[in-house]
PDB file of N, CA and C in Angstrom:
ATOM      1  N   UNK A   1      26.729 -13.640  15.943  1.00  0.00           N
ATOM      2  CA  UNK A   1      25.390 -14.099  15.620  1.00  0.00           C
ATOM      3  C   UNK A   1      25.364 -14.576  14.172  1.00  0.00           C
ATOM      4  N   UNK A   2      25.018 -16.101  13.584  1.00  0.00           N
ATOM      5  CA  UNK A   2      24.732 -16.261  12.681  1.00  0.00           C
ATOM      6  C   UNK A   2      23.395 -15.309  12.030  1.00  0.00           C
ATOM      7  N   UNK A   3      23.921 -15.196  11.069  1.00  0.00           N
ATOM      8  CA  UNK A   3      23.007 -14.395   9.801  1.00  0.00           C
ATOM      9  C   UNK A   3      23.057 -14.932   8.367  1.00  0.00           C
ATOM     10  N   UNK A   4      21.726 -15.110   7.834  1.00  0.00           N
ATOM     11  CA  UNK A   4      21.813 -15.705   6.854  1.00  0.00           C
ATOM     12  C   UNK A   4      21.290 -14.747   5.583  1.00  0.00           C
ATOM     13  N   UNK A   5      22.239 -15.156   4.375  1.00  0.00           N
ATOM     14  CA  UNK A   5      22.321 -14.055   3.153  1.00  0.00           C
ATOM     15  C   UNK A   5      21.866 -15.269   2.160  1.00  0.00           C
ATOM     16  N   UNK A   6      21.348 -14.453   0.946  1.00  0.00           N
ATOM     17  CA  UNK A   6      22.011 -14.982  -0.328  1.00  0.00           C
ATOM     18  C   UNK A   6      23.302 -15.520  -0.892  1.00  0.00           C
ATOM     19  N   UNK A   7      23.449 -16.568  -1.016  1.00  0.00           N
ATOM     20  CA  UNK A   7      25.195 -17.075  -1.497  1.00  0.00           C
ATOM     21  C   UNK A   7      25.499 -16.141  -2.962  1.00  0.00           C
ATOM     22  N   UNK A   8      26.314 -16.113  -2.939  1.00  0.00           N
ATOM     23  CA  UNK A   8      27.072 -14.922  -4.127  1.00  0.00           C
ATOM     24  C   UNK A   8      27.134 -15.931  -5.451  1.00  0.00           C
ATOM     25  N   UNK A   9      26.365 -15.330  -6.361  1.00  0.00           N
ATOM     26  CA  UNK A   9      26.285 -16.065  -7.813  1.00  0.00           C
ATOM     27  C   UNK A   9      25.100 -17.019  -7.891  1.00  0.00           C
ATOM     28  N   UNK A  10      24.263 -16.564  -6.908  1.00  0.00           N
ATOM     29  CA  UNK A  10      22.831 -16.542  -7.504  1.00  0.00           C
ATOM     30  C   UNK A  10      21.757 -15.537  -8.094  1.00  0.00           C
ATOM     31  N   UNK A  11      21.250 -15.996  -8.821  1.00  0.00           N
ATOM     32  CA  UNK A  11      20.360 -14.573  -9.674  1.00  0.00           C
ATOM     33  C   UNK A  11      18.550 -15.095  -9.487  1.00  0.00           C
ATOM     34  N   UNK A  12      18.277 -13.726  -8.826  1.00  0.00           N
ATOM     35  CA  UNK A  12      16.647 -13.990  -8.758  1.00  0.00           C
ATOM     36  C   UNK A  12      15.971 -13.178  -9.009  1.00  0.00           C
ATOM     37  N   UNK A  13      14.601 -13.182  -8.928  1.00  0.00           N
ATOM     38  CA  UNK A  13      13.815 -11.614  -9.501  1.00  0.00           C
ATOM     39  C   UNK A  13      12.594 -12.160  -8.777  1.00  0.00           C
ATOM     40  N   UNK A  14      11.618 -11.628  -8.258  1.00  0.00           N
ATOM     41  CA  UNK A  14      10.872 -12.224  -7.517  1.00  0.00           C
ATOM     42  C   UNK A  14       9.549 -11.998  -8.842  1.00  0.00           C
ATOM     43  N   UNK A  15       9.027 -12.922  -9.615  1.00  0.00           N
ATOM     44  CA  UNK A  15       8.149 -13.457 -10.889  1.00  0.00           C
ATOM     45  C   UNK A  15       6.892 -12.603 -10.725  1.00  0.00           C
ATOM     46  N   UNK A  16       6.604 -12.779  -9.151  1.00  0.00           N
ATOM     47  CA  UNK A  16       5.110 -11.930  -9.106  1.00  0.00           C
ATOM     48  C   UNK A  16       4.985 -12.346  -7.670  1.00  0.00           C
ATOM     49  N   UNK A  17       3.992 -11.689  -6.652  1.00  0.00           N
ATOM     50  CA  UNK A  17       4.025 -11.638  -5.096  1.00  0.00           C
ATOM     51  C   UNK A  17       3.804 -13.062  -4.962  1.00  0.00           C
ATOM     52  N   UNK A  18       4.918 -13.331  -3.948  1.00  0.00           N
ATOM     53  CA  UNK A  18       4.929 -14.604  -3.367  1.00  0.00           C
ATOM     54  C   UNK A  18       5.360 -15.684  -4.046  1.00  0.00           C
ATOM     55  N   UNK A  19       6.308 -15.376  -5.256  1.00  0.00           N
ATOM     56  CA  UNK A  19       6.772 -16.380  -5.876  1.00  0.00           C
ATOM     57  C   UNK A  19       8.405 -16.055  -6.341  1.00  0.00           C
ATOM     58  N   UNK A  20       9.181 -16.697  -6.457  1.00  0.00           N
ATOM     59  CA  UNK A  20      10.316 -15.820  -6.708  1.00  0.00           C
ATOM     60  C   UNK A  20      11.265 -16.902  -7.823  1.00  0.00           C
ATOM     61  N   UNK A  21      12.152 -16.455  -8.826  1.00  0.00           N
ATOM     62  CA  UNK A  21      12.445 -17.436  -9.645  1.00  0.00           C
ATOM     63  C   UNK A  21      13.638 -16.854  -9.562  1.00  0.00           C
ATOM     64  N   UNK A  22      14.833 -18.327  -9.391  1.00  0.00           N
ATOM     65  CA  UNK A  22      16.082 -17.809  -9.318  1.00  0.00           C
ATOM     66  C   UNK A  22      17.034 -19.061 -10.370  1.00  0.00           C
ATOM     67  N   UNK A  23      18.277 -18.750 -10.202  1.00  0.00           N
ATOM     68  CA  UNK A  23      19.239 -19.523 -10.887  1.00  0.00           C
ATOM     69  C   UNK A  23      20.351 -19.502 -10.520  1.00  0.00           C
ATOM     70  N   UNK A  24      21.140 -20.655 -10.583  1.00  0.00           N
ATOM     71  CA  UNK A  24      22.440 -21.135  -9.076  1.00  0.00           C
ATOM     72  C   UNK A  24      23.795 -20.538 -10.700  1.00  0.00           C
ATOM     73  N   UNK A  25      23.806 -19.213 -10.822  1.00  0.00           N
ATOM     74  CA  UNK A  25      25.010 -18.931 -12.401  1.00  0.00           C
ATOM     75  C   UNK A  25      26.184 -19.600 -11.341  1.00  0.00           C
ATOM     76  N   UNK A  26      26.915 -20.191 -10.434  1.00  0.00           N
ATOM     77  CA  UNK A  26      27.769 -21.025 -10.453  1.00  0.00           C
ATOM     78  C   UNK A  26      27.956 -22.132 -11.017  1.00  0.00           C
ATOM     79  N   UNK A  27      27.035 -22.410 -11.944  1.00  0.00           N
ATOM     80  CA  UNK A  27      26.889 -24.731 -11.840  1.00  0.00           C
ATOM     81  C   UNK A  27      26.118 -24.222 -13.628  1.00  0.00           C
ATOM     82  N   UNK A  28      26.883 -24.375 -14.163  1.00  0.00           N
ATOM     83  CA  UNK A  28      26.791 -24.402 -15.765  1.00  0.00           C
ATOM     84  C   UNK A  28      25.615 -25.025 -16.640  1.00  0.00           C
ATOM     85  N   UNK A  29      25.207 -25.800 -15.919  1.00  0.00           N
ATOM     86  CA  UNK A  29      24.438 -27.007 -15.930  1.00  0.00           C
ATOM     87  C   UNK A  29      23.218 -26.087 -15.209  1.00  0.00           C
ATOM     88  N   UNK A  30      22.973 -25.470 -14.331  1.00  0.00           N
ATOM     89  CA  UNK A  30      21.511 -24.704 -13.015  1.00  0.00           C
ATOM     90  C   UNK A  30      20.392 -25.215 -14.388  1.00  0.00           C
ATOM     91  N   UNK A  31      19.344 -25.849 -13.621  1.00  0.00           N
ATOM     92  CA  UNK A  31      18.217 -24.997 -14.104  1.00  0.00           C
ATOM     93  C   UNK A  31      17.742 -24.050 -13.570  1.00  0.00           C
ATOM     94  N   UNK A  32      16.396 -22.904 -13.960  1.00  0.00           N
ATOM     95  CA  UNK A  32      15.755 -21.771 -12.989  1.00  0.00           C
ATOM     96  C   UNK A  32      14.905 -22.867 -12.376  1.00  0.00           C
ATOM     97  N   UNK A  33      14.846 -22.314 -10.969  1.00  0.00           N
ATOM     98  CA  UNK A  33      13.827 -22.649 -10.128  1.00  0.00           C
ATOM     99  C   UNK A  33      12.723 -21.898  -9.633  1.00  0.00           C
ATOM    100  N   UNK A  34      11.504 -22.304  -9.195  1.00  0.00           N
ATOM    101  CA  UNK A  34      10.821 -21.249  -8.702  1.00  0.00           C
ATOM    102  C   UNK A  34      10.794 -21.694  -6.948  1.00  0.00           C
ATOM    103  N   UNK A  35      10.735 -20.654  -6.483  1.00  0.00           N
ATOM    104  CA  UNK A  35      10.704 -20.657  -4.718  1.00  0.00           C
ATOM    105  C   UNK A  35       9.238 -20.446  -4.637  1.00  0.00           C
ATOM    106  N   UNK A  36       8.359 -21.135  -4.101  1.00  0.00           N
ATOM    107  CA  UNK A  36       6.970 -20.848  -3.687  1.00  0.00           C
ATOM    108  C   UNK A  36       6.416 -20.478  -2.702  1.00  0.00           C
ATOM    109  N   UNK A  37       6.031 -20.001  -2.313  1.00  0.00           N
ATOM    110  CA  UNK A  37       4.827 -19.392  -0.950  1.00  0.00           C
ATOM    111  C   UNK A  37       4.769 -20.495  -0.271  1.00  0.00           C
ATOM    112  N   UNK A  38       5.221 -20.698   0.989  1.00  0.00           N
ATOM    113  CA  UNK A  38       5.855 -19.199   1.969  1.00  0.00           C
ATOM    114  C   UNK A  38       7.454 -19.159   1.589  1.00  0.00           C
ATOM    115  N   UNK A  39       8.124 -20.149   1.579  1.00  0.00           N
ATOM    116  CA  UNK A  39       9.804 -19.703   1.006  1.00  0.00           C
ATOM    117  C   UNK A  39       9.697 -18.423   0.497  1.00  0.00           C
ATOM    118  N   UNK A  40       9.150 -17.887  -0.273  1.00  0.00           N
ATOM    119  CA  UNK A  40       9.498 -16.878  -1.334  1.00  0.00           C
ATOM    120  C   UNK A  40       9.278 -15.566  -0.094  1.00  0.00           C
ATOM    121  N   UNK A  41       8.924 -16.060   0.866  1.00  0.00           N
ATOM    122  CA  UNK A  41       8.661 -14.413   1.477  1.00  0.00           C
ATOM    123  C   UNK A  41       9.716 -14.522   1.967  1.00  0.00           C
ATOM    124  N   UNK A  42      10.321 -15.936   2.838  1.00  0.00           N
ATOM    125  CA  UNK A  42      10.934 -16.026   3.502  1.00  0.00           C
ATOM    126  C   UNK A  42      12.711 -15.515   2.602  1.00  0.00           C
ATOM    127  N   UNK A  43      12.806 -16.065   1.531  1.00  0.00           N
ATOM    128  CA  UNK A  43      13.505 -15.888   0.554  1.00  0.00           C
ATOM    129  C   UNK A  43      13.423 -14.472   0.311  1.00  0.00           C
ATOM    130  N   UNK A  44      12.879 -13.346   0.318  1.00  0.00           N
ATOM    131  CA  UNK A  44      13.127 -11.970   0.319  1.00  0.00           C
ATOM    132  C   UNK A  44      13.175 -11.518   1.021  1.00  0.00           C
ATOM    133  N   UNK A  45      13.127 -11.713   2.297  1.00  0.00           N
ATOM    134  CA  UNK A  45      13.304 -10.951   3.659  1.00  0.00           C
ATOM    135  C   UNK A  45      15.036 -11.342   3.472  1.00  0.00           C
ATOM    136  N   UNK A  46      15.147 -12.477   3.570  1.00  0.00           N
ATOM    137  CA  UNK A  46      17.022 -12.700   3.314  1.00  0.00           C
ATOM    138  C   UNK A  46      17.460 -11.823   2.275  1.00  0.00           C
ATOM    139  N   UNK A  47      17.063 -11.608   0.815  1.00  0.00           N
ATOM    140  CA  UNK A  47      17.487 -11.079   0.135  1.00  0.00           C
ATOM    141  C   UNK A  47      17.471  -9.367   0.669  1.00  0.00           C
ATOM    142  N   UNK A  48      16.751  -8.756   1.070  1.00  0.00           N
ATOM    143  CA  UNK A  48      16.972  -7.537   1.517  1.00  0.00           C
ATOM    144  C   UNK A  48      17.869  -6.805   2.853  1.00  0.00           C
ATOM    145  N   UNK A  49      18.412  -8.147   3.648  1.00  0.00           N
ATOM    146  CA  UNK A  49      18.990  -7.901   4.411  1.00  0.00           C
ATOM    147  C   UNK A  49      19.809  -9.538   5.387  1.00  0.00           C
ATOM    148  N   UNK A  50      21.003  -9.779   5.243  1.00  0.00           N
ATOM    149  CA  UNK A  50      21.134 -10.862   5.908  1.00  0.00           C
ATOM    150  C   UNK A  50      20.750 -10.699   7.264  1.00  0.00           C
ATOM    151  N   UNK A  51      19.501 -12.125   7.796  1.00  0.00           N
ATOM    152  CA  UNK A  51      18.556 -12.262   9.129  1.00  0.00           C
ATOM    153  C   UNK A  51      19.324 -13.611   9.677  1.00  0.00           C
ATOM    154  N   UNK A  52      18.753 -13.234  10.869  1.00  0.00           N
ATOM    155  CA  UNK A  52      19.109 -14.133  11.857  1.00  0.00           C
ATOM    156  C   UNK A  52      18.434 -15.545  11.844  1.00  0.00           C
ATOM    157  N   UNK A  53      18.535 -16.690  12.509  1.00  0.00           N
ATOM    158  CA  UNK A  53      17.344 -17.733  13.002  1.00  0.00           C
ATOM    159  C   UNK A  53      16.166 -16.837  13.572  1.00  0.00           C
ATOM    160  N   UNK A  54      16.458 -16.131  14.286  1.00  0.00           N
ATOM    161  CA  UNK A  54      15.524 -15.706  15.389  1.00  0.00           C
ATOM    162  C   UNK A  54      14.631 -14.705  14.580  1.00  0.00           C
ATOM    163  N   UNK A  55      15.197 -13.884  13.853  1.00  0.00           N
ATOM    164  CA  UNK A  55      14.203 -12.693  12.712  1.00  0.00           C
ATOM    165  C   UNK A  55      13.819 -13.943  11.576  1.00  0.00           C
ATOM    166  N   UNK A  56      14.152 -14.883  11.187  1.00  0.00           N
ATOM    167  CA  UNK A  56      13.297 -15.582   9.940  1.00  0.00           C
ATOM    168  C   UNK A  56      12.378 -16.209  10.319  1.00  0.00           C
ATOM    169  N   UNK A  57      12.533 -16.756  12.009  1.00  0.00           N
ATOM    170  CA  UNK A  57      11.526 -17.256  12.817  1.00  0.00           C
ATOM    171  C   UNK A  57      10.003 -16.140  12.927  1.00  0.00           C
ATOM    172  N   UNK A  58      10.513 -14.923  13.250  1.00  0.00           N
ATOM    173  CA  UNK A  58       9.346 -14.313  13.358  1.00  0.00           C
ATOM    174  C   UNK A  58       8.714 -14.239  11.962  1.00  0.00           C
ATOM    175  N   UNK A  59       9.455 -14.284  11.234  1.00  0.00           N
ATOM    176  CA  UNK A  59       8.675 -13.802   9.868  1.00  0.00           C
ATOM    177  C   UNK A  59       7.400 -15.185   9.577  1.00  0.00           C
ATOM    178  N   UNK A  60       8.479 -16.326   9.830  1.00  0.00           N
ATOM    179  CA  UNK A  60       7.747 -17.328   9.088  1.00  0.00           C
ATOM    180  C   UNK A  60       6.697 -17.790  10.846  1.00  0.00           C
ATOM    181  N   UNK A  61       6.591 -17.335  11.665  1.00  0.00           N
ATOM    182  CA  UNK A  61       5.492 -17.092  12.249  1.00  0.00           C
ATOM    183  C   UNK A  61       4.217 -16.251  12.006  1.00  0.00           C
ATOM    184  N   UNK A  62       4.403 -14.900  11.907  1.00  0.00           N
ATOM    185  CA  UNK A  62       3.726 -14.025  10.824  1.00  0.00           C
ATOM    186  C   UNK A  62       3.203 -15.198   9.635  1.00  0.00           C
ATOM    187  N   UNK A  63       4.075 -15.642   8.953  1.00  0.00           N
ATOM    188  CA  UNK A  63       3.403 -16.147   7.775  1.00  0.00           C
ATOM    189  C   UNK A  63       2.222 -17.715   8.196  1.00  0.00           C
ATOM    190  N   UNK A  64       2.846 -18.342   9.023  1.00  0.00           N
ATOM    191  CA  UNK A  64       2.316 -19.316   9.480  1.00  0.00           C
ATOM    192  C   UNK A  64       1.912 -19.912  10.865  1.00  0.00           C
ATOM    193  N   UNK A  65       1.821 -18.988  12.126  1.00  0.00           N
ATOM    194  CA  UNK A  65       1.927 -18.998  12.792  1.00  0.00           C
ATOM    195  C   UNK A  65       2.158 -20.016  14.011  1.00  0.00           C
ATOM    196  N   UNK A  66       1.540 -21.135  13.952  1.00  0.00           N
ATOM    197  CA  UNK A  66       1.830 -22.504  14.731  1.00  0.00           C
ATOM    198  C   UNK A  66       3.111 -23.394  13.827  1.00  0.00           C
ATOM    199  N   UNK A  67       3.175 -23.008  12.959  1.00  0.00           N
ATOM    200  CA  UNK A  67       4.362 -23.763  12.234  1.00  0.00           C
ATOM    201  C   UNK A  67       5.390 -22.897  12.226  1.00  0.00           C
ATOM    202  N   UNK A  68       5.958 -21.741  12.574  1.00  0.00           N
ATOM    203  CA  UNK A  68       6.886 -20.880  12.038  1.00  0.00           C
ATOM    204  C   UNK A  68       8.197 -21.713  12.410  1.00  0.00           C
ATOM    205  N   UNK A  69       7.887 -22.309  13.497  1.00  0.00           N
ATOM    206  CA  UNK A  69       9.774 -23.236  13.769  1.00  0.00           C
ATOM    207  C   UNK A  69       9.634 -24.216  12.480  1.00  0.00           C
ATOM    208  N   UNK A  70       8.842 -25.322  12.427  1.00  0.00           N
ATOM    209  CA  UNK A  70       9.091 -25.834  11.266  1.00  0.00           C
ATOM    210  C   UNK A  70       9.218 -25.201   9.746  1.00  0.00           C
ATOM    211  N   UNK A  71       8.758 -23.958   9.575  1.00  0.00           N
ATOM    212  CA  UNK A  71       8.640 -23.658   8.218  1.00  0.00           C
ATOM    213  C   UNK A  71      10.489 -23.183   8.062  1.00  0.00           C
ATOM    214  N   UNK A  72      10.844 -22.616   9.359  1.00  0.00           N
ATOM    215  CA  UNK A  72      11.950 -21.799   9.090  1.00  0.00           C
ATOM    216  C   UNK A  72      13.327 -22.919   9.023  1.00  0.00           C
ATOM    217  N   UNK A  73      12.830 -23.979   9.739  1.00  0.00           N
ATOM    218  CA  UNK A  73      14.164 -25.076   9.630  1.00  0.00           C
ATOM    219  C   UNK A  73      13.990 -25.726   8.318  1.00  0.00           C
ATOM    220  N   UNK A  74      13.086 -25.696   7.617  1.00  0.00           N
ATOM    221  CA  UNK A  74      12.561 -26.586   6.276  1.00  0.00           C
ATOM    222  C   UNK A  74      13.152 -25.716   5.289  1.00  0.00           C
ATOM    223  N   UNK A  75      13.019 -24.216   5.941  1.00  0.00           N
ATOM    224  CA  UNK A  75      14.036 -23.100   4.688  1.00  0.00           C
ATOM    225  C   UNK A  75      15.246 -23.015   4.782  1.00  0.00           C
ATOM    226  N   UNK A  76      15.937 -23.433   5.823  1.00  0.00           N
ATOM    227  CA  UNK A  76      17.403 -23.285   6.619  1.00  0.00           C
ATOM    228  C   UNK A  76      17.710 -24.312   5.684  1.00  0.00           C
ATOM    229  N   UNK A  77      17.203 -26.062   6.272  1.00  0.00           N
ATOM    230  CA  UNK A  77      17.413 -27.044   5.654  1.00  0.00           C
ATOM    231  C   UNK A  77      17.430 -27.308   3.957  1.00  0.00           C
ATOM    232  N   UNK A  78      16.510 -27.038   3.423  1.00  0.00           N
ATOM    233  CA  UNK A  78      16.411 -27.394   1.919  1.00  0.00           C
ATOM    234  C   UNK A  78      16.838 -26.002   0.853  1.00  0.00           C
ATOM    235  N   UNK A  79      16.641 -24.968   1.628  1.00  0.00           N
ATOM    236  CA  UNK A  79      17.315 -23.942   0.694  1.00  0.00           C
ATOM    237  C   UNK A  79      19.248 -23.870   0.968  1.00  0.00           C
ATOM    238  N   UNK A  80      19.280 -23.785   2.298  1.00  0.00           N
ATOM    239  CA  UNK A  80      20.289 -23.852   2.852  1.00  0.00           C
ATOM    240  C   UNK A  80      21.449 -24.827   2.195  1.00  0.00           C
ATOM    241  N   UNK A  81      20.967 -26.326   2.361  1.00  0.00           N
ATOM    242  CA  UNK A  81      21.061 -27.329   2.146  1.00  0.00           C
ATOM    243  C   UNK A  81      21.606 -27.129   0.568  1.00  0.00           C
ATOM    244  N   UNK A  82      21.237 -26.552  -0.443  1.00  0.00           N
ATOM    245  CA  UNK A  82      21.468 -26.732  -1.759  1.00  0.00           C
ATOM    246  C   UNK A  82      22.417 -25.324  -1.838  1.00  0.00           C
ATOM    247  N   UNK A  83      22.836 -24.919  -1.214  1.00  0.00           N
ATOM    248  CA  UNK A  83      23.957 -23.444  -1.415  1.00  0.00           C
ATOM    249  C   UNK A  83      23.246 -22.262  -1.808  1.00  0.00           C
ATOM    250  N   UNK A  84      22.138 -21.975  -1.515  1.00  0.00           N
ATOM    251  CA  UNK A  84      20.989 -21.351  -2.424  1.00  0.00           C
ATOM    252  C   UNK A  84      21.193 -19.856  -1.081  1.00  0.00           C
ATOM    253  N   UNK A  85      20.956 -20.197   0.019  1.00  0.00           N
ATOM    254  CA  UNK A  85      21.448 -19.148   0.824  1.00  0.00           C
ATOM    255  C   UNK A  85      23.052 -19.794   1.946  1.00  0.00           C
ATOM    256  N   UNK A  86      23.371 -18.683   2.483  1.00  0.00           N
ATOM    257  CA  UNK A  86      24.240 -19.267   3.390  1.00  0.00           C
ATOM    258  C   UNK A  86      25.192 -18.055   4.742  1.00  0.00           C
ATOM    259  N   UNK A  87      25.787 -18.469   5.751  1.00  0.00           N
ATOM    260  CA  UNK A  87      25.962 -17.436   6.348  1.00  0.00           C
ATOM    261  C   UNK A  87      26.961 -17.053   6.440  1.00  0.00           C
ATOM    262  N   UNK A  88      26.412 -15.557   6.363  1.00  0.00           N
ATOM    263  CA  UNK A  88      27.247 -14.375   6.228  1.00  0.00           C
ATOM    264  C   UNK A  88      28.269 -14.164   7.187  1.00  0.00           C
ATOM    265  N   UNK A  89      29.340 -12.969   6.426  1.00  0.00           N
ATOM    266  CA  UNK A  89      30.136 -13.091   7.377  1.00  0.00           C
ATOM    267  C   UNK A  89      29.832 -11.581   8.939  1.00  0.00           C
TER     268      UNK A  89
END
C-alpha cells in the first residue's frame, strides 16, 4: 500500500492552527514557505504518521466534504510534485 510521509530534509513547525511553515534544508537556495488551510491539516496528518490515498481522502473530506477527491489530488499533485512529501517505504 502506498503511504505517504514527509521527504527527509524538510523542516516545519506548524506557525499557528491551520497554517504550517516549512523549508526544503536540501536546496541551499529553499525559501520558507507557508502551507495554508486546508493543506496544512492535510500536511500534519502526514507529518504524524505516513497515510494512505484512501486516509488523506477521508481527512480532506472531513475538511471539505464534496471536494475531498479534488483537494487530496491537488495535495498529492503540488506538494507531492515539489519533493515536499513522498512515499514511504
Amino acid at each position: 500500500m502506498t503511504r505517504w510521509r514527509i521527504a527527509d530534509g524538510i523542516a516545519w513547525v506548524a506557525a499557528e492552527p491551520g497554517r504550517v511553515a516549512l523549508i526544503d534544508t536540501r536546496d541551499p537556495q529553499a525559501q520558507p514557505m507557508l502551507v495554508p488551510t486546508p493543506f496544512a491539516e492535510l500536511w500534519q496528518a502526514v507529518a504524524d504518521e505516513p497515510r494512505s490515498a484512501s486516509e488523506l481522502l477521508a481527512l480532506a473530506t472531513d475538511l471539505v466534504q464534496d471536494e475531498g477527491e479534488a483537494l487530496r489530488e491537488e495535495f498529492i499533485r503540488s506538494i507531492g510534485g515539489i519533493g515536499l512529501i513522498e512515499v514511504g517505504a
